[in-house]
C-alpha atoms as a PDB file:
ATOM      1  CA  UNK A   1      32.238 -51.673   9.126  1.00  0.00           C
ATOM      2  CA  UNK A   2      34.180 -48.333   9.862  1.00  0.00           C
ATOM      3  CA  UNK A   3      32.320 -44.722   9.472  1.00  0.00           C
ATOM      4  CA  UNK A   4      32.942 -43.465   6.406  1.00  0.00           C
ATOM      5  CA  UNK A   5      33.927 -39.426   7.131  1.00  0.00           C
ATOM      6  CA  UNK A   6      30.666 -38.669   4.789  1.00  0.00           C
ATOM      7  CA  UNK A   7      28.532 -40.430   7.352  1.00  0.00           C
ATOM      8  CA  UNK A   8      30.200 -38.536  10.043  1.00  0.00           C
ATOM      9  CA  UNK A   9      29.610 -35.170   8.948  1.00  0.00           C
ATOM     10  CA  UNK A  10      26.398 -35.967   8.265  1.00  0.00           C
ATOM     11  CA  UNK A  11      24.957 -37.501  11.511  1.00  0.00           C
ATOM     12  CA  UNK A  12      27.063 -34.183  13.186  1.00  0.00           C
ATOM     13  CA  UNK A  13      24.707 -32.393  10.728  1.00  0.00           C
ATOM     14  CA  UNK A  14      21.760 -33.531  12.111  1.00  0.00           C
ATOM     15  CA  UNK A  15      22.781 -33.462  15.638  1.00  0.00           C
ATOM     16  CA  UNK A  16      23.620 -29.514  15.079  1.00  0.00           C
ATOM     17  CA  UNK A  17      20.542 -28.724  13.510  1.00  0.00           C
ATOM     18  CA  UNK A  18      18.165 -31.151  15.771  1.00  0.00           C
ATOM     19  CA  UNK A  19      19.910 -29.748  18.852  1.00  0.00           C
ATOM     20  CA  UNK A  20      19.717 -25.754  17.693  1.00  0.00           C
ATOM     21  CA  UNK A  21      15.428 -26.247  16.767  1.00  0.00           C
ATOM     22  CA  UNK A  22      15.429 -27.794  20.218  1.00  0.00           C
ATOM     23  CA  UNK A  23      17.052 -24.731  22.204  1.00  0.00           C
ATOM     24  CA  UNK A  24      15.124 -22.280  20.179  1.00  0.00           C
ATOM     25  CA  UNK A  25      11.786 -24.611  21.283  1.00  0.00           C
ATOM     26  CA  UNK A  26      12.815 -24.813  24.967  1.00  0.00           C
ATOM     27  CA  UNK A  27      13.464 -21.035  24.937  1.00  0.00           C
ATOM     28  CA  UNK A  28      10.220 -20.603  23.579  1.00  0.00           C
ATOM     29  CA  UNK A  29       7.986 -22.488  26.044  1.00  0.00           C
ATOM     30  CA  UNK A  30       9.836 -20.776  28.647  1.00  0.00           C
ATOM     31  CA  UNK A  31       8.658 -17.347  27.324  1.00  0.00           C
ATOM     32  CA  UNK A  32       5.148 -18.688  26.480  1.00  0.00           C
ATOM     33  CA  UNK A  33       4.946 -19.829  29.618  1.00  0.00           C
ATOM     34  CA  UNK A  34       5.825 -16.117  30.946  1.00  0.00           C
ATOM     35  CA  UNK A  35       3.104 -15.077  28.497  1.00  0.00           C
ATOM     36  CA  UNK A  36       0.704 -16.503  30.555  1.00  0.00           C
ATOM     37  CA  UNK A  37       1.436 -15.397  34.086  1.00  0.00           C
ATOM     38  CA  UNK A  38       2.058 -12.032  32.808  1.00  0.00           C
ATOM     39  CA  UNK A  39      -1.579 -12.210  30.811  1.00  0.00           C
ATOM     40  CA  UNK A  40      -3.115 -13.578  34.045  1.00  0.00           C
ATOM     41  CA  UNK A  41      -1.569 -11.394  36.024  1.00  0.00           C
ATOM     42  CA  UNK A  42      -2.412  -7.803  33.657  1.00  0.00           C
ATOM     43  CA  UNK A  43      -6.016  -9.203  34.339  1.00  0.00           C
ATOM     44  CA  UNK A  44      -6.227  -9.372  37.883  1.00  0.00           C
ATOM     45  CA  UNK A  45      -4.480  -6.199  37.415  1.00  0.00           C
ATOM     46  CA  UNK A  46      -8.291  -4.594  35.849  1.00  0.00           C
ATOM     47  CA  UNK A  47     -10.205  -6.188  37.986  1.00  0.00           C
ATOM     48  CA  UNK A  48      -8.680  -4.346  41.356  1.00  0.00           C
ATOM     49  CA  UNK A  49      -8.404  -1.280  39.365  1.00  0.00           C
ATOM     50  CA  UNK A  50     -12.060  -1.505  37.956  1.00  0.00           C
ATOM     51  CA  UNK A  51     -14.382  -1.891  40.555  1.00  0.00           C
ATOM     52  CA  UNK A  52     -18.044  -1.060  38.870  1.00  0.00           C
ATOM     53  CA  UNK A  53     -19.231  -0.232  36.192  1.00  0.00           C
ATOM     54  CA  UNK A  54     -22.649   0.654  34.902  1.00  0.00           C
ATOM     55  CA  UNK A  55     -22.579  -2.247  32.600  1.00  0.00           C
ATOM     56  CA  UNK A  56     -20.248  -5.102  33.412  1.00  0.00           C
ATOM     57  CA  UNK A  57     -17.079  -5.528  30.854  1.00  0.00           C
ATOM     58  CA  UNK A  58     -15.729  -8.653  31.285  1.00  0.00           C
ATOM     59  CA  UNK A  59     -11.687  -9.386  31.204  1.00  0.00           C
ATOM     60  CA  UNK A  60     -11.117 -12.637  31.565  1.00  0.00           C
ATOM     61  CA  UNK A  61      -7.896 -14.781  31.014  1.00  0.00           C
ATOM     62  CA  UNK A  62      -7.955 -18.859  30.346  1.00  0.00           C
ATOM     63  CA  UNK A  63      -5.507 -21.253  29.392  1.00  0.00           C
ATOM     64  CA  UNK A  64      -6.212 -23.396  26.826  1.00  0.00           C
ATOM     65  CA  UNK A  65      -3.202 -25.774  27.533  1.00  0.00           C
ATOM     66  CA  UNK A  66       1.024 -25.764  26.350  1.00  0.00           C
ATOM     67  CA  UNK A  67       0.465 -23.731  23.544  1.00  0.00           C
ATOM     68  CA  UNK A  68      -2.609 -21.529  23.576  1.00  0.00           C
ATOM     69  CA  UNK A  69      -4.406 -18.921  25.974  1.00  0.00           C
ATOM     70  CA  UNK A  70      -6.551 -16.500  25.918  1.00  0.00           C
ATOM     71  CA  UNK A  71      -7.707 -13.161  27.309  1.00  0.00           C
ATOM     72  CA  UNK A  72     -11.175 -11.775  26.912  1.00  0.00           C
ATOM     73  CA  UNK A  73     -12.020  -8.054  27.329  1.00  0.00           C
ATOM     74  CA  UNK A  74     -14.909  -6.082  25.998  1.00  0.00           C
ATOM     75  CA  UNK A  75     -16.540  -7.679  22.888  1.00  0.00           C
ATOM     76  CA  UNK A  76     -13.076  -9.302  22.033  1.00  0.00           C
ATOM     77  CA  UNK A  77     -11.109 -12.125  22.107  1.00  0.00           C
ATOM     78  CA  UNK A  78      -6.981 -12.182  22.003  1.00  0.00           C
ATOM     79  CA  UNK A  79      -5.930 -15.715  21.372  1.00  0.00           C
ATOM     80  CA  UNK A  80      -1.794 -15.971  21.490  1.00  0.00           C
ATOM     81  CA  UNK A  81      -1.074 -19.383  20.217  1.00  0.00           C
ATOM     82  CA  UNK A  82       2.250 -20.830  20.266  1.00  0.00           C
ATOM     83  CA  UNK A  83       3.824 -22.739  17.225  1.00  0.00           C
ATOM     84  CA  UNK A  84       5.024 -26.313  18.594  1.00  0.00           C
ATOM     85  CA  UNK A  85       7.463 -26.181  15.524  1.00  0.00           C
ATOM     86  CA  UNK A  86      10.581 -23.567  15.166  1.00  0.00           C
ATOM     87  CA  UNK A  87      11.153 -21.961  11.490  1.00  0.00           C
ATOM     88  CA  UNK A  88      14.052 -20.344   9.538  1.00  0.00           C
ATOM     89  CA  UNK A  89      13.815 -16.350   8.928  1.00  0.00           C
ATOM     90  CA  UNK A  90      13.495 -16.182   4.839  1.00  0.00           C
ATOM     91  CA  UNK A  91      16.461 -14.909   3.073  1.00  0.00           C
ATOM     92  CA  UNK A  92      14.716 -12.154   1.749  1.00  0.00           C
ATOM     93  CA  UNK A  93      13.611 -10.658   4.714  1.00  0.00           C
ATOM     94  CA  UNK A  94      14.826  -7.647   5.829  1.00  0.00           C
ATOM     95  CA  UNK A  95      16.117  -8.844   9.198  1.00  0.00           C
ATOM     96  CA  UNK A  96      18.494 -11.107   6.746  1.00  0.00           C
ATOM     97  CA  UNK A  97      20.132  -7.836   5.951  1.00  0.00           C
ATOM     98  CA  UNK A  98      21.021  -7.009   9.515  1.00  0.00           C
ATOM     99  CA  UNK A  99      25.008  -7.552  11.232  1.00  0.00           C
ATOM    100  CA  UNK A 100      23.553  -9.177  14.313  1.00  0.00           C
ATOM    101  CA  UNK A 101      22.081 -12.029  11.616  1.00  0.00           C
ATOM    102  CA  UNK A 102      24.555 -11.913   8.892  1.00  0.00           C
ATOM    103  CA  UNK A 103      27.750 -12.974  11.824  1.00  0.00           C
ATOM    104  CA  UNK A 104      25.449 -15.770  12.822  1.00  0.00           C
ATOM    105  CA  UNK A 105      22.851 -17.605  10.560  1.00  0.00           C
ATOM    106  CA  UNK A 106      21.368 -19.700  13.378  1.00  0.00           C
ATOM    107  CA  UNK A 107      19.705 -16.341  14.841  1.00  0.00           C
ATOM    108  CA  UNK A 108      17.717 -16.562  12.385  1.00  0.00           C
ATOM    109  CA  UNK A 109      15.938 -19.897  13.552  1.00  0.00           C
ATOM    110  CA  UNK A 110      13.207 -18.407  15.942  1.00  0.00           C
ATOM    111  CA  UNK A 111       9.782 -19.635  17.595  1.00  0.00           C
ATOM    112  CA  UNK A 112       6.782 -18.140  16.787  1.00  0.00           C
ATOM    113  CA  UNK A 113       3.733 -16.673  19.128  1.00  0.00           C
ATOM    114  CA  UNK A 114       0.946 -15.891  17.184  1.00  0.00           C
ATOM    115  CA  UNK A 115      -1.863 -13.479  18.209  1.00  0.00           C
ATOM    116  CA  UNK A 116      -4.861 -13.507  17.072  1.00  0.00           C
ATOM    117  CA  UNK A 117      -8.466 -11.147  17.207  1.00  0.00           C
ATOM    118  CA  UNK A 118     -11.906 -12.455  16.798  1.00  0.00           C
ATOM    119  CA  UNK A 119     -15.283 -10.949  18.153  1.00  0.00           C
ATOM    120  CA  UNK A 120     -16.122 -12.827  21.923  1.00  0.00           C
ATOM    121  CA  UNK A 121     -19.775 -13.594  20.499  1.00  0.00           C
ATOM    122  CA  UNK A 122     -18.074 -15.495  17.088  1.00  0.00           C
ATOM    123  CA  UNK A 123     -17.279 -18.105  19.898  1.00  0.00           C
ATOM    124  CA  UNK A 124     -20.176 -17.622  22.163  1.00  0.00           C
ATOM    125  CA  UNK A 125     -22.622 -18.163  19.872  1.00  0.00           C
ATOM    126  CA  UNK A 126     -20.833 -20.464  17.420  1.00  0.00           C
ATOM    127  CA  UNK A 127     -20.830 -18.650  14.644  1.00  0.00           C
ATOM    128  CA  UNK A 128     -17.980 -20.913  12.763  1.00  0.00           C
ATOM    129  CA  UNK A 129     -17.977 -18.657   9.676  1.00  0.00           C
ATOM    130  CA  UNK A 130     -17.151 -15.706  11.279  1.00  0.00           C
ATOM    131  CA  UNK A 131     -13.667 -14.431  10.731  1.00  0.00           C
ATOM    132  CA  UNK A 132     -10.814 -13.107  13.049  1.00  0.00           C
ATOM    133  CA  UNK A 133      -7.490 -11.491  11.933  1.00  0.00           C
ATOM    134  CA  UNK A 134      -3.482 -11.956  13.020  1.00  0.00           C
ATOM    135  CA  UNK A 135      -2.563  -8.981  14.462  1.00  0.00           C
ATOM    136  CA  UNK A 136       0.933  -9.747  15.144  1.00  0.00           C
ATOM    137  CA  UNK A 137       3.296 -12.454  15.625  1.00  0.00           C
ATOM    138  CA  UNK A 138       6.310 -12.426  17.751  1.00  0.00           C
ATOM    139  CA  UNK A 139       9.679 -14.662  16.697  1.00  0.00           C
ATOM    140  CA  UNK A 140      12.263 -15.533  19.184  1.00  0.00           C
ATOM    141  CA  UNK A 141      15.446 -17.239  18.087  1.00  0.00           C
ATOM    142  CA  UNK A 142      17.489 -18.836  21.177  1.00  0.00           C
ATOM    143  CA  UNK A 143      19.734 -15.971  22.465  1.00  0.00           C
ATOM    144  CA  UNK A 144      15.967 -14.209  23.437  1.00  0.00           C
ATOM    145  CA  UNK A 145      16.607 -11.636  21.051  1.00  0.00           C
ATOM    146  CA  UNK A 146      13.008 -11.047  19.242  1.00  0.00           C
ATOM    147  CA  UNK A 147      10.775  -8.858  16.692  1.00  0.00           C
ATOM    148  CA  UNK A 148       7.223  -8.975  15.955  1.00  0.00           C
ATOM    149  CA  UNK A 149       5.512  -8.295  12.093  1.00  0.00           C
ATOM    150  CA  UNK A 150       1.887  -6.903  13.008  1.00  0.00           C
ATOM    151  CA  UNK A 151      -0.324  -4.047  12.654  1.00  0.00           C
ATOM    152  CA  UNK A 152       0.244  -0.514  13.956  1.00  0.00           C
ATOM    153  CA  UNK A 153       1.493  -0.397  17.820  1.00  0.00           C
ATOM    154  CA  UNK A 154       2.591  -3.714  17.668  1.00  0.00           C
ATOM    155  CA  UNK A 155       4.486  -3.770  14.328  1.00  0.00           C
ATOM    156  CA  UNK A 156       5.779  -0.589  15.142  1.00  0.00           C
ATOM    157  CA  UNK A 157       7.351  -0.616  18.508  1.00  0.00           C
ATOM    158  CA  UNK A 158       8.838  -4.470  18.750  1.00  0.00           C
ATOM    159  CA  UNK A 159      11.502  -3.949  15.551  1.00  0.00           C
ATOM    160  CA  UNK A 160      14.620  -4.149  17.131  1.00  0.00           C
ATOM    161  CA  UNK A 161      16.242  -7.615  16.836  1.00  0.00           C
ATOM    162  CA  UNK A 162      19.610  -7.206  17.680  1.00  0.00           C
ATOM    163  CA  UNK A 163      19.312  -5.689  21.085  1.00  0.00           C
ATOM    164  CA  UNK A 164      15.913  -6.712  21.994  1.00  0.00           C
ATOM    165  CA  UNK A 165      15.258  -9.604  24.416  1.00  0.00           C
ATOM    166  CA  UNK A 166      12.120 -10.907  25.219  1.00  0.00           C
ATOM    167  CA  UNK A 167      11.765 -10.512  29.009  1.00  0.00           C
ATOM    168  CA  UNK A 168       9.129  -9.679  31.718  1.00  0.00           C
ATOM    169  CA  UNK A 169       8.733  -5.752  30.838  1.00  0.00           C
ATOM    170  CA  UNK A 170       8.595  -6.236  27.254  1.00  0.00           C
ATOM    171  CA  UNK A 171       5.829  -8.791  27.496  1.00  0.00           C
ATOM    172  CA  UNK A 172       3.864  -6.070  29.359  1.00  0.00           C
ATOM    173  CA  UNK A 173       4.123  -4.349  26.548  1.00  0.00           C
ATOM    174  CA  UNK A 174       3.442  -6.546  23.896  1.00  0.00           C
ATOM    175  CA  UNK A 175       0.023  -7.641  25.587  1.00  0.00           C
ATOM    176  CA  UNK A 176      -0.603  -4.113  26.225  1.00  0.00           C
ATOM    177  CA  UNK A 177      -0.417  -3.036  22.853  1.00  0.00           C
ATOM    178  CA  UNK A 178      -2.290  -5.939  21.319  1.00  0.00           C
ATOM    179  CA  UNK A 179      -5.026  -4.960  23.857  1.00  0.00           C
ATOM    180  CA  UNK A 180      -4.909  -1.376  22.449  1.00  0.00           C
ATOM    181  CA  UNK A 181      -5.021  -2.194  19.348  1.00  0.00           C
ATOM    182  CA  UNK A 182      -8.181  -4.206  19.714  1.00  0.00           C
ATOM    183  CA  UNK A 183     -10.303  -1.927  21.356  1.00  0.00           C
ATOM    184  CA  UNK A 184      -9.381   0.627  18.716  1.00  0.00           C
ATOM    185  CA  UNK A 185      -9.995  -1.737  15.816  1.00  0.00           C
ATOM    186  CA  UNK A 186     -13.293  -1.203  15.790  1.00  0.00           C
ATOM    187  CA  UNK A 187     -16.283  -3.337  14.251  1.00  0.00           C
ATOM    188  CA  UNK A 188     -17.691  -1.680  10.919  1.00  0.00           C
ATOM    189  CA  UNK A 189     -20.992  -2.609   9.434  1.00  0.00           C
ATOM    190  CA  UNK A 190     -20.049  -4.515   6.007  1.00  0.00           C
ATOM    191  CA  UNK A 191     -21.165  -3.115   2.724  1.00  0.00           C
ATOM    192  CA  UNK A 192     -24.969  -2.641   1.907  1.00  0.00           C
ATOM    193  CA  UNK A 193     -24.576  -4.471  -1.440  1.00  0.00           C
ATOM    194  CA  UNK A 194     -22.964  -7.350   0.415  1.00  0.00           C
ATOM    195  CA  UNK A 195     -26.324  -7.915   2.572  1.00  0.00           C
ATOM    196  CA  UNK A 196     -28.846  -6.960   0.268  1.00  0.00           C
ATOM    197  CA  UNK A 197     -30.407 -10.421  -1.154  1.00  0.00           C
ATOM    198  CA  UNK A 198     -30.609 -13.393   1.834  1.00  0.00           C
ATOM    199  CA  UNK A 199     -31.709 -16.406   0.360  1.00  0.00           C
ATOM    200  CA  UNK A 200     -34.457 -18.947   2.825  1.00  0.00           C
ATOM    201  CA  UNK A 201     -31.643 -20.951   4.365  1.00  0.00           C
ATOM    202  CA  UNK A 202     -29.816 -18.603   5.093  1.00  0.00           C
ATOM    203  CA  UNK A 203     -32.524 -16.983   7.056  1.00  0.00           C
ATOM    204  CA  UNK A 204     -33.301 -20.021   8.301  1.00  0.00           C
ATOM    205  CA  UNK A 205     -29.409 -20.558   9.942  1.00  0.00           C
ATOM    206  CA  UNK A 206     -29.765 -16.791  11.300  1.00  0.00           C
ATOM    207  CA  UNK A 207     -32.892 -17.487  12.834  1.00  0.00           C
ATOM    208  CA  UNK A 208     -31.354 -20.010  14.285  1.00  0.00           C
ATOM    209  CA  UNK A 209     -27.834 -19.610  15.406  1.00  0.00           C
ATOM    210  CA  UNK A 210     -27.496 -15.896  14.736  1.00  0.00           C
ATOM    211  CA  UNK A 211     -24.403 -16.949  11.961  1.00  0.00           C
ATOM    212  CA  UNK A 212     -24.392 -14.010   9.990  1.00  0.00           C
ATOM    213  CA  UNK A 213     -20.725 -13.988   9.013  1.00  0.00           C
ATOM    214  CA  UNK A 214     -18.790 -11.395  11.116  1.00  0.00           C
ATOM    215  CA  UNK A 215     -15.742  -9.497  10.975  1.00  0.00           C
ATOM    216  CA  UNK A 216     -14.232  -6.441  12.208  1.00  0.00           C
ATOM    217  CA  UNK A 217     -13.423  -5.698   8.205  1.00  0.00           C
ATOM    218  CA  UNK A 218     -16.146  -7.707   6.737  1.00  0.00           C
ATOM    219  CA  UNK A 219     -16.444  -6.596   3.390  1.00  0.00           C
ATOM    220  CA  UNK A 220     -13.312  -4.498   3.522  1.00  0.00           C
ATOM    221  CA  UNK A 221      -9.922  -5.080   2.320  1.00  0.00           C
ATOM    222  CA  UNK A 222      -7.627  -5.842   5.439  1.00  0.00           C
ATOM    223  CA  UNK A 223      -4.420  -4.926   4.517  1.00  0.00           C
ATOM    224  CA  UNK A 224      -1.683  -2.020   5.599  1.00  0.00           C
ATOM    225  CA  UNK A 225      -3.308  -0.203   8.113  1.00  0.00           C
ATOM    226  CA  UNK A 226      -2.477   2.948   5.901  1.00  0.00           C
ATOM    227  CA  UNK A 227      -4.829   1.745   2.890  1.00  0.00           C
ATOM    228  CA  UNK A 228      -7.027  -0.180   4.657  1.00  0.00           C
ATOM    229  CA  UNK A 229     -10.951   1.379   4.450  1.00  0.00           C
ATOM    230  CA  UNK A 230     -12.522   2.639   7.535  1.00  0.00           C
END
C-alpha cells in the first residue's frame, strides 16, 4: 500500500520535532556536564585560597549523578538539577517578542538547569518539612544561546538571549552569582504568632529530630525581591 502524502508529512513532522528536542537535550548535557567541572573546580578554587579559619566553613561539591550536583558552602546548599525533558518558551513571554526568536520559532525550544537553595542542616538532620526556594533557572535552546528567570544578580545579569551563549566564562558567573546570592539571603526568624502554641507531638518530633520547619522566608511572603519582607 503506497504512502499517502498525509502520512508523509506527518512522520517528517515527527522526525523534525523528535530530532530538534534531541539536539537541544544533547546540547544540554554537554553544558551540564561543564556545570560540574566548573562547580568542582570554583571549589578547589576556596579551598587553596582559604587556608584557616577560626571556625571551619565547609565548601564542598558532589555529584549526584547525569542530572544533579551539588555544592555546599556555609550553612547552605545549591542544588542545580537538570531537566531530562526539553520545553517550548510560552508565547506570552517576553523573549517571544524578541527578532532573534520571532525569525526562528525552534529557538525557543530550550533545556532547563534549575537551581535550587535549602539550609545544609534541612538535609543533615532530615528535617523533610523544611523548605528551600528556586533561585534561578537557566534555559538553553540548541544554538547555546541562553537566559536565566531568577532573583536579583542572577535574574538580572543573564537577560540577553540573542547574543548570549552559554560557555566556560559565563558559567563562572552564573555559579558565582547564585553563590552570592545565597550568602546574602539570609535566614530570618519566622513570625512570633506563627510559633506561639506547639502542640505534644509536635514537641515530641522536635525533641526528636530537631524538625521544626525551616526556611530562609518562613513565615514571609517570597516573592519579587523588591516587596518581599526582610
Amino acid at each position: 500500500m503506497p504512502i499517502s502524502q498525509k502520512q508523509t508529512d506527518l512522520f517528517n513532522a515527527v522526525a523534525s520535532k523528535a530530532s530538534l528536542k534531541q539536539e537541544v537535550y544533547s546540547r544540554t548535557v554537554e553544558v551540564f556536564s561543564l556545570f560540574k567541572n566548573v562547580a568542582e573546580s570554583i571549589t578547589s578554587d576556596y579551598h587553596q585560597t582559604i587556608k584557616q579559619t577560626k571556625y571551619p566553613v565547609p565548601f564542598d561539591y558532589k555529584d549526584h549523578g547525569q542530572f544533579e550536583f551539588e555544592l555546599r558552602f556555609g550553612g547552605d546548599l545549591l542544588i542545580f538539577f537538570m531537566h531530562s525533558n526539553v520545553f517550548e518558551i510560552p508565547r506570552d513571554h517576553e523573549i517571544m517578542k524578541l527578532g532573534y526568536v520571532k525569525e526562528d520559532k525552534t529557538r525557543t525550544y530550550c533545556g532547563i538547569i534549575h537551581i535550587f537553595n535549602f539550609l545544609n542542616d534541612s538535609f543533615k538532620y532530615r528535617r523533610l518539612s523544611d523548605v528551600g526556594y528556586l533561585i534561578g533557572r537557566i534555559f538553553l535552546n540548541r544554538e547555546n544561546h541562553y537566559f536565566i528567570e531568577g532573583k536579583r544578580e542572577i535574574g538580572l545579569l543573564f537577560n540577553n538571549f540573542p547574543d548570549s551563549n552559554l560557555d566556560q566564562e559565563s558559567i563562572e558567573g552564573i555559579i558565582e552569582s547564585a553563590i552570592l546570592y545565597t550568602i546574602n539571603f539570609d535566614l530570618l526568624t519566622p513570625p512570633y504568632d506563627n510559633m506561639k502554641e506547639v502542640n505534644v507531638e509536635e514537641m515530641l518530633t522536635v525533641r526528636e529530630n530537631m524538625q521544626i520547619r525551616t526556611g530562609k522566608r518562613l513565615g514571609f511572603k517570597f516573592q519579587a525581591d523588591k516587596t518581599e519582607q526582610g
